[in-house]
C-alpha atoms as a PDB file:
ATOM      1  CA  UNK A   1       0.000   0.000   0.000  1.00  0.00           C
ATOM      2  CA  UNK A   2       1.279   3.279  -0.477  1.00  0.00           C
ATOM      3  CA  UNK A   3       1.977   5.742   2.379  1.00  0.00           C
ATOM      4  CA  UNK A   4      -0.035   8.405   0.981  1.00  0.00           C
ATOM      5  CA  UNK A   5      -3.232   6.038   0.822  1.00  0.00           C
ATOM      6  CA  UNK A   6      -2.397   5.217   4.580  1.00  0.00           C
ATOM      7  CA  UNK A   7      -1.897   8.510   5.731  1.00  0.00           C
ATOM      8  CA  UNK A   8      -5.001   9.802   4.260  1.00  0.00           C
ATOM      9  CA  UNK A   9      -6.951   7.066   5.775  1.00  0.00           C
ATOM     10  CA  UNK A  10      -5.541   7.332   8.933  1.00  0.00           C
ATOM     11  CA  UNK A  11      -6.426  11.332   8.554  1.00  0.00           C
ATOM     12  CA  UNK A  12      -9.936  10.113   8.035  1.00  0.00           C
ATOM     13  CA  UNK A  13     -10.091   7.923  11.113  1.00  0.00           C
ATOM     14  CA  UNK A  14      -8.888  10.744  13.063  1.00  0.00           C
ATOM     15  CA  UNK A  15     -11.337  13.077  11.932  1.00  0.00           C
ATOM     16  CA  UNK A  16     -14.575  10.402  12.046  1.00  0.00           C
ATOM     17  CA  UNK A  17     -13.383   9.610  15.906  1.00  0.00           C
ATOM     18  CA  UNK A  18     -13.921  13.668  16.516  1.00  0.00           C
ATOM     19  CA  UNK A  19     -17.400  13.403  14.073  1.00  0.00           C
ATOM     20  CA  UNK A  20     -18.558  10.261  16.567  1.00  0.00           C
ATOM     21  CA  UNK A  21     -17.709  11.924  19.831  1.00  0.00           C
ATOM     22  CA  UNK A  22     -19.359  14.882  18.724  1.00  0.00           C
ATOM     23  CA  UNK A  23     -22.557  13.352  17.328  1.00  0.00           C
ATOM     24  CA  UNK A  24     -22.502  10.817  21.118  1.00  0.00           C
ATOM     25  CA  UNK A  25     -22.603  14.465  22.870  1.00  0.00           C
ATOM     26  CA  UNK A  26     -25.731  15.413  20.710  1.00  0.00           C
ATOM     27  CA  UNK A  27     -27.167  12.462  21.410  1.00  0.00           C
ATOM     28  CA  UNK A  28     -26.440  12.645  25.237  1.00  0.00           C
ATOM     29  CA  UNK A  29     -27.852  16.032  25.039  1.00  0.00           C
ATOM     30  CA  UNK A  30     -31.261  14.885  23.149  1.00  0.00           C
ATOM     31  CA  UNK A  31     -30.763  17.045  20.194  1.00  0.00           C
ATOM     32  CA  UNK A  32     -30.112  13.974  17.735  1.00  0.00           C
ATOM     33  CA  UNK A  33     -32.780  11.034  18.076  1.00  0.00           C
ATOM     34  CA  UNK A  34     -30.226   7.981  16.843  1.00  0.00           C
ATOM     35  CA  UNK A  35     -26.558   7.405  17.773  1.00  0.00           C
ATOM     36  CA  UNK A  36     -24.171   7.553  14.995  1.00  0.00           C
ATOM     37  CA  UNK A  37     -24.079   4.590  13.744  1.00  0.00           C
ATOM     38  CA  UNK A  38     -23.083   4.949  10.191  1.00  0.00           C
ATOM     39  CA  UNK A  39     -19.442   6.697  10.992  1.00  0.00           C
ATOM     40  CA  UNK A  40     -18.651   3.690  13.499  1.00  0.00           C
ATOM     41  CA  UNK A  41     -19.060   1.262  10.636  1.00  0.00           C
ATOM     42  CA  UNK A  42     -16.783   3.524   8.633  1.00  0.00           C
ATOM     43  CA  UNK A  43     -13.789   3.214  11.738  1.00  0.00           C
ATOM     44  CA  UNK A  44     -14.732  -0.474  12.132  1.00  0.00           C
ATOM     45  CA  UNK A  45     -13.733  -1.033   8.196  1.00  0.00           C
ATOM     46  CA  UNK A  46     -10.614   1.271   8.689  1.00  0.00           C
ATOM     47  CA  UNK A  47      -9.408  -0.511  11.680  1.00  0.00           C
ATOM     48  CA  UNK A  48     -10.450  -4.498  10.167  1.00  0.00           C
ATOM     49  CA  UNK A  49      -8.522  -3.189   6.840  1.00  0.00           C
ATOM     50  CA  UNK A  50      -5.288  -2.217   8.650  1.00  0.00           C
ATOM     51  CA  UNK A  51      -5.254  -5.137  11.127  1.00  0.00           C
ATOM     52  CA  UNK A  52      -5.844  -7.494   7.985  1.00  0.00           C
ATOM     53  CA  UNK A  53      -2.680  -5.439   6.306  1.00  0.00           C
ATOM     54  CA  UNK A  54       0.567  -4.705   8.014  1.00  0.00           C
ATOM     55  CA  UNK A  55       1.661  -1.233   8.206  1.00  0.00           C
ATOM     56  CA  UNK A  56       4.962  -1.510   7.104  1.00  0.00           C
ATOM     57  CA  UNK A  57       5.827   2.570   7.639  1.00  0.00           C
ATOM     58  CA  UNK A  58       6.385   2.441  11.563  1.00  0.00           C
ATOM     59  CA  UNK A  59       5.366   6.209  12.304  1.00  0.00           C
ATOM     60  CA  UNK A  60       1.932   5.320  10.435  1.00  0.00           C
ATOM     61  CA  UNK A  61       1.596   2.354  12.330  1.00  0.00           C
ATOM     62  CA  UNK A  62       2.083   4.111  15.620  1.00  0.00           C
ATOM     63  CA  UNK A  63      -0.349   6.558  14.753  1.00  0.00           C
ATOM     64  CA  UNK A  64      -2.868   3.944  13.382  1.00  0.00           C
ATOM     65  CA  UNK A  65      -2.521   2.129  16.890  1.00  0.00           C
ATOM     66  CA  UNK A  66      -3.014   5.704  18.685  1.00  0.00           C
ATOM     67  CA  UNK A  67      -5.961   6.131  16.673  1.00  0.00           C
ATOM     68  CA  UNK A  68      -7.260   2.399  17.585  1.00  0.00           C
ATOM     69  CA  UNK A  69      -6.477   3.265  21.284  1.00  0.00           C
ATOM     70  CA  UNK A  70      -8.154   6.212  21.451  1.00  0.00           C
ATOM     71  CA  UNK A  71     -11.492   4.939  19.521  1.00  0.00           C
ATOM     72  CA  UNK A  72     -11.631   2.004  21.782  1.00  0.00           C
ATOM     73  CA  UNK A  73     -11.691   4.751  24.965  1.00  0.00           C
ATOM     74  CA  UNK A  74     -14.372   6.699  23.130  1.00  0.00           C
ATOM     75  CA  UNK A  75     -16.443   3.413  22.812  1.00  0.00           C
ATOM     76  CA  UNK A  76     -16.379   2.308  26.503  1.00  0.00           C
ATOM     77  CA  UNK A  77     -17.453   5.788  27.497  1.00  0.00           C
ATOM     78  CA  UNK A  78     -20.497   6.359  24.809  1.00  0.00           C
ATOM     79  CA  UNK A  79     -21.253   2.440  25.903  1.00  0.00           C
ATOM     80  CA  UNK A  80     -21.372   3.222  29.267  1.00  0.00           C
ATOM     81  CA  UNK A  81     -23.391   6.299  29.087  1.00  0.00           C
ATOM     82  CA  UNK A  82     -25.654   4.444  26.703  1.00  0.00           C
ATOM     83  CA  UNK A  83     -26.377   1.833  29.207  1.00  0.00           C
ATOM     84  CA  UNK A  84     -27.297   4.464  32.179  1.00  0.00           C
ATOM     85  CA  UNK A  85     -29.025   6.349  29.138  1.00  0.00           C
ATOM     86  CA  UNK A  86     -31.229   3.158  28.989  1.00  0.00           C
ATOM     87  CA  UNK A  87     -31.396   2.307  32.797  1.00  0.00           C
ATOM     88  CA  UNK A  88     -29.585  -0.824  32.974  1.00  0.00           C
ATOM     89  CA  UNK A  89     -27.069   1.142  34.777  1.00  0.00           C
ATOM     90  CA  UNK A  90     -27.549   3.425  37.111  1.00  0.00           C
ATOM     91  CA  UNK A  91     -24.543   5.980  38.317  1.00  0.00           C
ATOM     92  CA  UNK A  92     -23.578   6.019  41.654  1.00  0.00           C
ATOM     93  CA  UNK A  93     -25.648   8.429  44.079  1.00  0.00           C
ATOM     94  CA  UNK A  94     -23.076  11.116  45.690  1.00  0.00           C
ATOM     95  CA  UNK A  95     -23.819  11.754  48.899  1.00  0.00           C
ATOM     96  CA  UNK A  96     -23.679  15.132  50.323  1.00  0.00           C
ATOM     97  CA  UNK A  97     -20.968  16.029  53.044  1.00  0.00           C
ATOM     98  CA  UNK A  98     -23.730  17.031  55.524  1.00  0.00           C
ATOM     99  CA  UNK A  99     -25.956  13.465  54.923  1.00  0.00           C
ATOM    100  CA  UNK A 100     -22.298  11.792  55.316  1.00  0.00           C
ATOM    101  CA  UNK A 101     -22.203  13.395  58.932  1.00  0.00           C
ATOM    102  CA  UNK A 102     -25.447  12.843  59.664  1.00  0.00           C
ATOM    103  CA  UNK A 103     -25.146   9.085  58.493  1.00  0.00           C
ATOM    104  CA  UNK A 104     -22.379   8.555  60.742  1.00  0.00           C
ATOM    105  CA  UNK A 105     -23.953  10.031  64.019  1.00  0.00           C
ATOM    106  CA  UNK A 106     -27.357   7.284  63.176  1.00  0.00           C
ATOM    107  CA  UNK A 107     -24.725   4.210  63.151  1.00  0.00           C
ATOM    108  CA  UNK A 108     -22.923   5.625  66.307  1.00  0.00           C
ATOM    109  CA  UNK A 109     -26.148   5.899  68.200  1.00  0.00           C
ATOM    110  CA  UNK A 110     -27.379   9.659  67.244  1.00  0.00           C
ATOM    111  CA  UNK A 111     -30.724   7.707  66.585  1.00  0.00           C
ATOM    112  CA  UNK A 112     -30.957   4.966  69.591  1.00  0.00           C
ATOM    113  CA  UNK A 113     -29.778   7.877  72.048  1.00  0.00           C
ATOM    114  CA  UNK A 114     -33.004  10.337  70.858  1.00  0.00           C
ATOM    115  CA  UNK A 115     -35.407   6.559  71.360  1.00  0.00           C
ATOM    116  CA  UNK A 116     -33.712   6.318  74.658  1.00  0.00           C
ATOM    117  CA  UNK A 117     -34.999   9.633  75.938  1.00  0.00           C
ATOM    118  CA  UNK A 118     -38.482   9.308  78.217  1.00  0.00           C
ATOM    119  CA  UNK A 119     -41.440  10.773  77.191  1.00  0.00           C
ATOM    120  CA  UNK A 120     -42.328  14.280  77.803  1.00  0.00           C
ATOM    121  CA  UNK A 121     -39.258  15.986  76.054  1.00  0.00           C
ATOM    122  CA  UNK A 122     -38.988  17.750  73.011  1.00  0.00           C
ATOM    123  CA  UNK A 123     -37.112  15.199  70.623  1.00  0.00           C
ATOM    124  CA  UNK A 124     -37.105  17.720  67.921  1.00  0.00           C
ATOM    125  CA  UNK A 125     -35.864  20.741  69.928  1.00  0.00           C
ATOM    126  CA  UNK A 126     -32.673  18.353  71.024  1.00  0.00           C
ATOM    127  CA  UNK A 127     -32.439  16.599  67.859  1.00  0.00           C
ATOM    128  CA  UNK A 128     -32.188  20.478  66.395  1.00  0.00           C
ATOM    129  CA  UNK A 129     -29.756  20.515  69.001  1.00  0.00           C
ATOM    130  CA  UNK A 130     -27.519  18.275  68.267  1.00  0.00           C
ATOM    131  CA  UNK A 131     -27.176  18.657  64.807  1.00  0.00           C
ATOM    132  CA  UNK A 132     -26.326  22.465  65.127  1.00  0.00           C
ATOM    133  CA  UNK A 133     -23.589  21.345  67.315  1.00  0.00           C
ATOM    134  CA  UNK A 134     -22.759  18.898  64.328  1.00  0.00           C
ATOM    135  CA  UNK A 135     -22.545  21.562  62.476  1.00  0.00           C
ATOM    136  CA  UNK A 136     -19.947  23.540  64.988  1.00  0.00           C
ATOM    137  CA  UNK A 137     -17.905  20.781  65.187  1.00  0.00           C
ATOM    138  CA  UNK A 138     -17.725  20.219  61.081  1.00  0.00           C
ATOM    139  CA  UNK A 139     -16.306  23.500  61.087  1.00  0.00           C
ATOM    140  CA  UNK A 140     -13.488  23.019  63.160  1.00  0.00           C
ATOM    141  CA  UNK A 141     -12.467  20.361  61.108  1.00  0.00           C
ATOM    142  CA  UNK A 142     -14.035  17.337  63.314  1.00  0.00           C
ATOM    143  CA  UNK A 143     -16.375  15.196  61.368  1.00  0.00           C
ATOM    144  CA  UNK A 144     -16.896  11.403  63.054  1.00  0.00           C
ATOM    145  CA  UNK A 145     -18.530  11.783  66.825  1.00  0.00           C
ATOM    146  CA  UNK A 146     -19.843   9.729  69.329  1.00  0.00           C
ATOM    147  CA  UNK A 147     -23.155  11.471  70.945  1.00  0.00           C
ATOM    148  CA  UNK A 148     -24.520  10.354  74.506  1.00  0.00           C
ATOM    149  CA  UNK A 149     -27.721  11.566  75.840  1.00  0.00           C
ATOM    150  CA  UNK A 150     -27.696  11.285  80.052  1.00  0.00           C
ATOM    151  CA  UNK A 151     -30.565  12.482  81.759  1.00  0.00           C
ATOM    152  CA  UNK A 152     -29.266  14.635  84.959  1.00  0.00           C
ATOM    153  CA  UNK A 153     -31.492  16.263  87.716  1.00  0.00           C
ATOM    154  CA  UNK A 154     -34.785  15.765  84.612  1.00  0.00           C
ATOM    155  CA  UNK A 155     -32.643  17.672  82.413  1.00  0.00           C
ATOM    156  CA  UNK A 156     -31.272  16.124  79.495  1.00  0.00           C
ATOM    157  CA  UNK A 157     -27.519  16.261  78.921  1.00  0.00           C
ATOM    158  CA  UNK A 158     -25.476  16.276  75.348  1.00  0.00           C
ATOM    159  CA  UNK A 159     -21.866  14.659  75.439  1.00  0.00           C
ATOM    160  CA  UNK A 160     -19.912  14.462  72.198  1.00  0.00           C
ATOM    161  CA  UNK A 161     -16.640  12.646  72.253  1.00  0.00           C
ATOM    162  CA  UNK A 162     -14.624  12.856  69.031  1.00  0.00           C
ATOM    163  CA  UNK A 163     -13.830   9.156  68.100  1.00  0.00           C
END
């Protein structure tokens, strides 16, 4: 094969991998209804025709294998944002750093401490309480406490310990 056959091919990959990506971020967006189908069957020939035929020309083959490289990154992405587009998969929820603090006080007994408390106080007032003092603390930098609820003299009493 000649070189300049090679190199415009390989010009031609480069530019359908940028025409793909492009059309996938359309498509992602909604503003085109199919995914582009047509230019992947283009690459797929390119790359089956040069795999099938040595490069002899070892900058063109690097640059073919680039090319390959980067098309096969391309196509993991679009397929995975294809399968969340469809709801097989579904990304990971991120949870905020306040729900994170707030998560950890429930598991080290924020919760059981506010169900050990007798009836006739305001659960809400201390729970407010406590998480404005969460909220102090997360400030200065502390994030994973241990709360205790004593009752002393009828009056309830807040200990945080850092753990």
């Amino acid at each position: 094969m000649e070189i300049k056959t090679i190199q415009d091919d390989l010009e031609r990959f480069e530019n359908l991998i940028k025409m793909i990506n492009f059309e996938y971020q359309q498509y992602f967006a909604g503003t085109k209804r199919n995914p582009p189908v047509v230019y992947e069957r283009e690459v797929n020939k390119l790359i089956h025709k040069y795999s099938l035929h040595q490069i002899k020309n070892s900058t063109l083959r690097f640059r073919f294998n680039n090319l390959v490289a980067r098309f096969i990154t391309f196509r993991e992405k679009w397929n995975k944002k294809m399968l969340e587009l469809e709801g097989v998969k579904k990304p990971k929820p991120i949870l905020l750093e306040k729900e994170k603090i707030l998560e950890n006080n429930k598991t080290n007994g924020y919760e059981s401490e506010l169900d050990k408390l007798p009836p006739g106080f305001n659960r809400e007032k201390i729970k407010n309480v406590i998480e404005q003092k969460l909220d102090e603390l997360k400030n200065k930098g502390i994030s994973n406490v241990r709360i205790e609820i004593e009752i002393i003299d009828g009056k309830p009493k807040l200990r945080m310990k850092k753990q």
